[in-house]
Structures are given as C-alpha cells and as structure tokens.
PDB file of N, CA and C in Angstrom:
ATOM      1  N   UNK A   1      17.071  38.804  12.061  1.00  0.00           N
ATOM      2  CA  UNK A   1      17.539  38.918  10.711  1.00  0.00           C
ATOM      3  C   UNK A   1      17.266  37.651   9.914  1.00  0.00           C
ATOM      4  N   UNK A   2      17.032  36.638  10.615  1.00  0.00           N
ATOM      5  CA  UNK A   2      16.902  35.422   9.674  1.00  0.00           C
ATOM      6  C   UNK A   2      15.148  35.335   9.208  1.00  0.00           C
ATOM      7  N   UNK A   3      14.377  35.601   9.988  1.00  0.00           N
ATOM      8  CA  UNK A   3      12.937  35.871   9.326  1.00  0.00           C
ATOM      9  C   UNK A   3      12.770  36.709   8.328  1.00  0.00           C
ATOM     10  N   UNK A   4      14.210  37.570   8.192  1.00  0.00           N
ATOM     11  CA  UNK A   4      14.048  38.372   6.512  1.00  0.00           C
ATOM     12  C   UNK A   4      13.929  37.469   5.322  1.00  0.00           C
ATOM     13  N   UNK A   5      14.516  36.620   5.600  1.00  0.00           N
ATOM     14  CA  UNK A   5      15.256  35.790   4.405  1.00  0.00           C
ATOM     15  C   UNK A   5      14.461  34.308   4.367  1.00  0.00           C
ATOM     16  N   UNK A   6      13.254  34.335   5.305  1.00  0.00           N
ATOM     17  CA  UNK A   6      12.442  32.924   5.360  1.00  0.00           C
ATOM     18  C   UNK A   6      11.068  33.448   4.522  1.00  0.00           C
ATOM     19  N   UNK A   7      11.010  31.990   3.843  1.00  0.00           N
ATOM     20  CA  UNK A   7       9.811  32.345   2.699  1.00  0.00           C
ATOM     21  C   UNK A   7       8.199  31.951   3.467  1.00  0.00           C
ATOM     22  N   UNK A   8       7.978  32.652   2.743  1.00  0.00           N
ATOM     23  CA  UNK A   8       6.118  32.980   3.546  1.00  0.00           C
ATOM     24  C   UNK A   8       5.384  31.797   4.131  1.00  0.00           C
ATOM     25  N   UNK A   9       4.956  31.605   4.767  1.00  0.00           N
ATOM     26  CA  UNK A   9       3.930  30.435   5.595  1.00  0.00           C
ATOM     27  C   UNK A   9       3.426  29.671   3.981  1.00  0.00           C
ATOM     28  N   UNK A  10       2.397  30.516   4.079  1.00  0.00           N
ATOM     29  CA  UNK A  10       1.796  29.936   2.774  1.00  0.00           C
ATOM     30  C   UNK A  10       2.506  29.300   1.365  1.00  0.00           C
ATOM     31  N   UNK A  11       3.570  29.925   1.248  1.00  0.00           N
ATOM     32  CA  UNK A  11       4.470  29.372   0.000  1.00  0.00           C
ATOM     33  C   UNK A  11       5.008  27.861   0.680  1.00  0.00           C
ATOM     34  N   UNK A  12       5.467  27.700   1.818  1.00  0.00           N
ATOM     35  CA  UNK A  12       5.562  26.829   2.160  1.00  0.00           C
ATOM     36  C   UNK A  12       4.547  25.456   2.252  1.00  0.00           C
ATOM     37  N   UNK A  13       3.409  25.844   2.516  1.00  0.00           N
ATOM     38  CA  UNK A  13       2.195  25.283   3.268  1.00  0.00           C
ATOM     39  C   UNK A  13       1.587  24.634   1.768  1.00  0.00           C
ATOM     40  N   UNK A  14       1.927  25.520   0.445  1.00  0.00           N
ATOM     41  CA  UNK A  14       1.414  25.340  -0.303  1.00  0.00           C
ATOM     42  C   UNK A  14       2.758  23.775  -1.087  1.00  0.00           C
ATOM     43  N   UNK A  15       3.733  24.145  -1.007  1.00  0.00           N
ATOM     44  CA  UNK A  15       4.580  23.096  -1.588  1.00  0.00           C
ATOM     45  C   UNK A  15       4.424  21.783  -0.784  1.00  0.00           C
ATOM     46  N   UNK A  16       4.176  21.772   0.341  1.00  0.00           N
ATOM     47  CA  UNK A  16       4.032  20.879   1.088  1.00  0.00           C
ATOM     48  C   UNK A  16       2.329  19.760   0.730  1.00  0.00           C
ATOM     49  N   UNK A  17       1.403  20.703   0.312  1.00  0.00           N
ATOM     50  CA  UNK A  17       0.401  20.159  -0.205  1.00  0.00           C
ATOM     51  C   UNK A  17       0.467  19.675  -1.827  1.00  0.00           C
ATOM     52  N   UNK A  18       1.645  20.398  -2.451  1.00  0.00           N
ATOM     53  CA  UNK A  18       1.655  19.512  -3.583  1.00  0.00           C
ATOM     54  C   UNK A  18       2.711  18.334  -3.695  1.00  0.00           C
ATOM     55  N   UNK A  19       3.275  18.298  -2.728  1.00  0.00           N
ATOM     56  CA  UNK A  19       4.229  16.927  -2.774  1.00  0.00           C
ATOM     57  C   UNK A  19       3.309  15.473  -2.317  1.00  0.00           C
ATOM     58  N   UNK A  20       2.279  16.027  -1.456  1.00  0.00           N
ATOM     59  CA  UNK A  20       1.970  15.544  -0.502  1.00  0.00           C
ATOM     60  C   UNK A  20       0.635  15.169  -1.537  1.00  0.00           C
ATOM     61  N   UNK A  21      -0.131  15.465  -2.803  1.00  0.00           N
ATOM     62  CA  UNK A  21      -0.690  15.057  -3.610  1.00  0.00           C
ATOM     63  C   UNK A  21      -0.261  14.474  -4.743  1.00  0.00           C
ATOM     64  N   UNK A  22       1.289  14.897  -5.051  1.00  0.00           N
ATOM     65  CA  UNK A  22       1.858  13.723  -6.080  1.00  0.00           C
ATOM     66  C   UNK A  22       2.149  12.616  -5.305  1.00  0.00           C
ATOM     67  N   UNK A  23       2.823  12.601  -4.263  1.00  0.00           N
ATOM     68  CA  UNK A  23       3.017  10.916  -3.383  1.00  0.00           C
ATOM     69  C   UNK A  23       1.625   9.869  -3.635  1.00  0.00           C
ATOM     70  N   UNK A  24       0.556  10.610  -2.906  1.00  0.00           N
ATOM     71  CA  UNK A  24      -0.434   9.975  -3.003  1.00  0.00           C
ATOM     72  C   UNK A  24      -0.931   9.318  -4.144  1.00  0.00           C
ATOM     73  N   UNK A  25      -1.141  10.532  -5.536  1.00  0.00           N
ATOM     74  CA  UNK A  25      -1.092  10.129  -6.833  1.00  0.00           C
ATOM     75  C   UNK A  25      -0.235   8.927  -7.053  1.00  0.00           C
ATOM     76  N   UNK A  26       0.921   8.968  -6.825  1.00  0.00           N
ATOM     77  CA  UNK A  26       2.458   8.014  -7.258  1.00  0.00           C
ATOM     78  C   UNK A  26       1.627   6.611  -6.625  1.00  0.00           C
ATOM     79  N   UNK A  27       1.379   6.314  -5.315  1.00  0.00           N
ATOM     80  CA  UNK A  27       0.894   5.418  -4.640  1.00  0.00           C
ATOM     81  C   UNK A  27      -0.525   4.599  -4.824  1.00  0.00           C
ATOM     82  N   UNK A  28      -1.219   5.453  -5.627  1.00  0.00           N
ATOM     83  CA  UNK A  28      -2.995   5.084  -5.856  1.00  0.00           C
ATOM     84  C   UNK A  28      -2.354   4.628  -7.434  1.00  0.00           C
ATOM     85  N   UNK A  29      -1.092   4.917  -7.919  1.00  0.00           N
ATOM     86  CA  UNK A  29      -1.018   4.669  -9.792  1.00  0.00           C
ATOM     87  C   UNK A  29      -0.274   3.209  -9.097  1.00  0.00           C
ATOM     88  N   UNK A  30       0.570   3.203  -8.174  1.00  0.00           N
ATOM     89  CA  UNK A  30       1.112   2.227  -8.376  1.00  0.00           C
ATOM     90  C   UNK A  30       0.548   0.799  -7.691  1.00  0.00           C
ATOM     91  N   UNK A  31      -1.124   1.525  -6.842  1.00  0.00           N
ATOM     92  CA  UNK A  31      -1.672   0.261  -6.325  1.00  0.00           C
ATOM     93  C   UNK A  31      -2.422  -0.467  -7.214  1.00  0.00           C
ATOM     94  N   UNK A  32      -2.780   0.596  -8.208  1.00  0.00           N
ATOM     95  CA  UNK A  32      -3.524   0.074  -9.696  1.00  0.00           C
ATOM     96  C   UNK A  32      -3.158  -0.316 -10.769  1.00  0.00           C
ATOM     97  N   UNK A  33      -1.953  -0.608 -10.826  1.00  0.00           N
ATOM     98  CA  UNK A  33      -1.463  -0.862 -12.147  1.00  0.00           C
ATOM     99  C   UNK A  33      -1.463   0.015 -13.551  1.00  0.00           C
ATOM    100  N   UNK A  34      -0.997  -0.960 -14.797  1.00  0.00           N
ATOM    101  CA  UNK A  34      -1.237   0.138 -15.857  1.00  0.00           C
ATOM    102  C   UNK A  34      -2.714   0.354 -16.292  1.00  0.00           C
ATOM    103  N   UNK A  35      -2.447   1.394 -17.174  1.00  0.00           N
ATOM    104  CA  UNK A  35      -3.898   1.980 -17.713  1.00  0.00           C
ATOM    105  C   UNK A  35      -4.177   1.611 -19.277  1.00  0.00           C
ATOM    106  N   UNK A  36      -3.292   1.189 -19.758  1.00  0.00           N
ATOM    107  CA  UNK A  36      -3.563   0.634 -21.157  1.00  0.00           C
ATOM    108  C   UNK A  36      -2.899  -0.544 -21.714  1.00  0.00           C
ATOM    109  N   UNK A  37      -3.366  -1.585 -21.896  1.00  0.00           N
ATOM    110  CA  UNK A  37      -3.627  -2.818 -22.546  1.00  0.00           C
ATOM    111  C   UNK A  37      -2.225  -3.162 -22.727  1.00  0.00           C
ATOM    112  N   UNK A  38      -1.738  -3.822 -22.455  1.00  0.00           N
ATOM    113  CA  UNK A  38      -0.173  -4.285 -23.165  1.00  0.00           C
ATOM    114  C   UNK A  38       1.085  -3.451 -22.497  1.00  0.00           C
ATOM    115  N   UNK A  39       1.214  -2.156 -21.477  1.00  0.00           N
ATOM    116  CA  UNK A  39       1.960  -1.970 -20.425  1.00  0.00           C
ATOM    117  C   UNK A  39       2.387  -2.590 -19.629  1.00  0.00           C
ATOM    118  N   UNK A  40       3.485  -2.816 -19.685  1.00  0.00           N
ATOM    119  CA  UNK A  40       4.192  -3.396 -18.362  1.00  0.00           C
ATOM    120  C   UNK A  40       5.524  -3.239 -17.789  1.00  0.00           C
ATOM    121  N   UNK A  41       5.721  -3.513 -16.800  1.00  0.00           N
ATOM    122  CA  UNK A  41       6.771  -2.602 -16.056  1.00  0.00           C
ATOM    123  C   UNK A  41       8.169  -3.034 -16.681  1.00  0.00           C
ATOM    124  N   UNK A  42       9.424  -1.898 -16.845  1.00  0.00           N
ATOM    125  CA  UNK A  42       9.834  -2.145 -17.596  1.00  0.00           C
ATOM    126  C   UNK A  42      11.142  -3.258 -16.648  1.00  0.00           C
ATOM    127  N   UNK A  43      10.879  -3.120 -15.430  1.00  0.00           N
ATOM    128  CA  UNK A  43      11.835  -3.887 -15.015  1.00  0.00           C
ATOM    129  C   UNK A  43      13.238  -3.746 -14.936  1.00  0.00           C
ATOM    130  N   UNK A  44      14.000  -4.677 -14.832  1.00  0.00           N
ATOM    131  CA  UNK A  44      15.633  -4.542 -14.616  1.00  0.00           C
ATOM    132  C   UNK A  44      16.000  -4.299 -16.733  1.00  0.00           C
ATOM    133  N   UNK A  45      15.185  -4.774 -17.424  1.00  0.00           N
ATOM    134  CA  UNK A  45      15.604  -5.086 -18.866  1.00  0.00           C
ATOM    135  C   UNK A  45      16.292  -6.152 -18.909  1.00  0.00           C
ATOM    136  N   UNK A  46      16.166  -7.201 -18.351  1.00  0.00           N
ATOM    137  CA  UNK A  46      16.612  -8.808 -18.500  1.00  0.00           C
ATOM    138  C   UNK A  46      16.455  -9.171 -19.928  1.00  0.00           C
ATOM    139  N   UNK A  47      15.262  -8.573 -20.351  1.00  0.00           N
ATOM    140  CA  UNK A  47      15.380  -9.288 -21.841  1.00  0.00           C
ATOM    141  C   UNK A  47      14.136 -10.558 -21.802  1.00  0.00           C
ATOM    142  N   UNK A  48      13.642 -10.768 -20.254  1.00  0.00           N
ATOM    143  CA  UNK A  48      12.921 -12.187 -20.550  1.00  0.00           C
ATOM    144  C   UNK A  48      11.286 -11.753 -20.885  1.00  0.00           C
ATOM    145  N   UNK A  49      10.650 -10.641 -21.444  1.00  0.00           N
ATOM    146  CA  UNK A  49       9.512 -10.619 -21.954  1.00  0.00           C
ATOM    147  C   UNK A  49       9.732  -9.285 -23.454  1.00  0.00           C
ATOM    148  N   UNK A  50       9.298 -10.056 -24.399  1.00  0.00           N
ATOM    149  CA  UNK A  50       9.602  -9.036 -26.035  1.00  0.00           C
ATOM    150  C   UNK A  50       9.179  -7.897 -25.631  1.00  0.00           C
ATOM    151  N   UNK A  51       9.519  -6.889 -26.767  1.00  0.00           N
ATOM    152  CA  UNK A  51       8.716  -5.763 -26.190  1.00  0.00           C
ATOM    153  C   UNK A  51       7.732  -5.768 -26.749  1.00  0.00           C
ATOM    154  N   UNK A  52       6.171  -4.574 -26.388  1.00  0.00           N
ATOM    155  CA  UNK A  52       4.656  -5.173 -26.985  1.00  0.00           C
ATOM    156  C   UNK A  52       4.833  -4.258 -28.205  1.00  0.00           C
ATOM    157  N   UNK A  53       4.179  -5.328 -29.129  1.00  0.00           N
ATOM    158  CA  UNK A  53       3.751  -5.154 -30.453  1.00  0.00           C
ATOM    159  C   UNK A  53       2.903  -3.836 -30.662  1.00  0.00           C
ATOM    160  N   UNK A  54       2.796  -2.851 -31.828  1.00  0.00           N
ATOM    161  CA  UNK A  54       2.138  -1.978 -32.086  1.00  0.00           C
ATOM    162  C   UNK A  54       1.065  -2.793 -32.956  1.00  0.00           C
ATOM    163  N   UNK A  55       0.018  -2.664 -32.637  1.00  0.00           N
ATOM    164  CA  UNK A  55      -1.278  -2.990 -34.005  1.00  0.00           C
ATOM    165  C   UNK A  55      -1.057  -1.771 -34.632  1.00  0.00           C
ATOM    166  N   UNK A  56      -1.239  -1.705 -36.108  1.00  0.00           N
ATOM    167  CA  UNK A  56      -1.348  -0.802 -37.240  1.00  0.00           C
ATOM    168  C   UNK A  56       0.077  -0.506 -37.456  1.00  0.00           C
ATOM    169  N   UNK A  57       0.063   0.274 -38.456  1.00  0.00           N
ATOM    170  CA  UNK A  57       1.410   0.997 -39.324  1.00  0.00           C
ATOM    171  C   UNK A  57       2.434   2.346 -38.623  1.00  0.00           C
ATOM    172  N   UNK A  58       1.512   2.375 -36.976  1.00  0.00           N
ATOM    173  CA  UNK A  58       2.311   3.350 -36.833  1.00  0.00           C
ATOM    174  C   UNK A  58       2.035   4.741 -37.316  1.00  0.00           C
ATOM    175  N   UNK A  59       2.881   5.613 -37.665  1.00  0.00           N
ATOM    176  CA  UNK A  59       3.075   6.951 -38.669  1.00  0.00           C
ATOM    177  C   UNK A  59       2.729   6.848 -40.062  1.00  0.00           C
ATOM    178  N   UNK A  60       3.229   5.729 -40.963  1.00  0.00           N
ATOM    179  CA  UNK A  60       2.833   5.253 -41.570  1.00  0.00           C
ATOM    180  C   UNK A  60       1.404   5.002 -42.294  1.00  0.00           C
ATOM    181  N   UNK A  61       0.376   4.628 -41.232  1.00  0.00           N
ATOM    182  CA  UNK A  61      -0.895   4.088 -41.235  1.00  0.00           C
ATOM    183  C   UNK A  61      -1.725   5.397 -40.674  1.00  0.00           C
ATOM    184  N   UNK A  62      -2.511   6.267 -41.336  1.00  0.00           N
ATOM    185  CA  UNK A  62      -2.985   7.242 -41.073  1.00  0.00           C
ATOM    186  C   UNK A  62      -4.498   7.503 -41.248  1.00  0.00           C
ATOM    187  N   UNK A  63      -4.657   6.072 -41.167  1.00  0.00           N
ATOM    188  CA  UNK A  63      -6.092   5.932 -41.863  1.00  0.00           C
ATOM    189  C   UNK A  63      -7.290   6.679 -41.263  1.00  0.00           C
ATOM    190  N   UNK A  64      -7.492   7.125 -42.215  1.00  0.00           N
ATOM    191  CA  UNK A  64      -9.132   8.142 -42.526  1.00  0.00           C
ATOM    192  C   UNK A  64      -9.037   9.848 -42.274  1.00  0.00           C
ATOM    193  N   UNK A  65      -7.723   9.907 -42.495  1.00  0.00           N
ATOM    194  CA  UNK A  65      -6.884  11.298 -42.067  1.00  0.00           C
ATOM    195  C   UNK A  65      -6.247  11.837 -43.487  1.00  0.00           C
ATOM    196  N   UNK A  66      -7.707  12.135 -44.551  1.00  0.00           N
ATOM    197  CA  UNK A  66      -7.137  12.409 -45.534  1.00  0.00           C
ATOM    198  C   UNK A  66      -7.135  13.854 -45.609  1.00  0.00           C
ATOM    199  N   UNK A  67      -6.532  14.672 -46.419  1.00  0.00           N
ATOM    200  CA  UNK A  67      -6.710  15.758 -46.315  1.00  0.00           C
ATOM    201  C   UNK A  67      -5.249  16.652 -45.483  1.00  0.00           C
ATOM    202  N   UNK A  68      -4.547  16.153 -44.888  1.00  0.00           N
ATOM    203  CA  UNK A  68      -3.793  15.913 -43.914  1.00  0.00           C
ATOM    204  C   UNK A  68      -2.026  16.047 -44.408  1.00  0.00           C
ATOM    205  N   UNK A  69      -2.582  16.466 -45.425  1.00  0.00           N
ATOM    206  CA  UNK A  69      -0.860  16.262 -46.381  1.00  0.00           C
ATOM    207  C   UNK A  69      -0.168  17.699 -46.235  1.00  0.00           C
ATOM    208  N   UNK A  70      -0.747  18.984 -46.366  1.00  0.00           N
ATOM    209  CA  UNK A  70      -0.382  19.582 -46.335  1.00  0.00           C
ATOM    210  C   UNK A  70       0.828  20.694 -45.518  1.00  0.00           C
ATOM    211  N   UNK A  71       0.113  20.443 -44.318  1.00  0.00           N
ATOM    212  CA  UNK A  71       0.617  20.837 -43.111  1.00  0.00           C
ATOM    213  C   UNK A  71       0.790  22.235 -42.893  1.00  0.00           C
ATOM    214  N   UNK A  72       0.344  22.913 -43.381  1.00  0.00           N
ATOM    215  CA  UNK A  72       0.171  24.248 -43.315  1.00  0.00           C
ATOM    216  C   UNK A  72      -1.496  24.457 -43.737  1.00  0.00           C
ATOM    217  N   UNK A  73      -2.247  25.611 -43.437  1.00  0.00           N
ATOM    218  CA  UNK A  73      -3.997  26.037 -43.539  1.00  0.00           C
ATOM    219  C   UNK A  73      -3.965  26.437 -45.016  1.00  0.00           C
ATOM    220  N   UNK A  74      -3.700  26.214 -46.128  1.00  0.00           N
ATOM    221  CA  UNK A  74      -3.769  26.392 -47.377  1.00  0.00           C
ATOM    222  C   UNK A  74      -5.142  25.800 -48.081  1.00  0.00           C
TER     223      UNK A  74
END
C-alpha cells in the first residue's frame, strides 16, 4: 500500500537533477564573482563601503527614447 502513494522514479530522478544543477550553478557564480562593474557583496551592512553610484538620471534620463510618452499604441 505504500508504493500507491510514492511518486514516480522519474519525477524524482528529475528533481534531483535540478537541484543538483542549481548547486552547481550557485557554486561556479560564487567561484566567479560579480558580473557587472560596481557589484559587491552586500555583506553584514556595517556601513563601511557607500553604496555604488548610478551614472545617468536613472528614470528620469531616457535618452534617445523619444516617442515613448505615450504608453499606449496610439
């Protein structure tokens, strides 16, 4: 009666291969560091490095995105 209620080889076999490719993922990101310029770990939040600066305006700064006001296909 308990093999009624056990889930399929494969459903299993299959979760087991995706844990087992995010670890790896998790481990190859964390032997490499960040991926863009000015990331860094955020740490305990001690406070002893500012946080990184944005170049440009942000939301604000939309440059060369004219046309763009509308927001609806009108």
């Amino acid at each position: 009666m308990s093999r009624r209620f056990a889930p399929p080889p494969a459903l299993c076999g299959f979760l087991l291969l995706l844990a087992l490719i995010f670890w790896v993922s998790y481990e190859i990101g964390g032997a490499v560091g960040p991926v863009a310029p000015g990331m860094r770990h955020s740490g305990t939040g001690s406070g002893d490095s500012p946080a990184p600066q944005r170049e440009g305006g942000g939301m604000r700064d939309m440059g060369g995105m004219g046309g763009m006001h509308g927001g609806g296909g009108r």
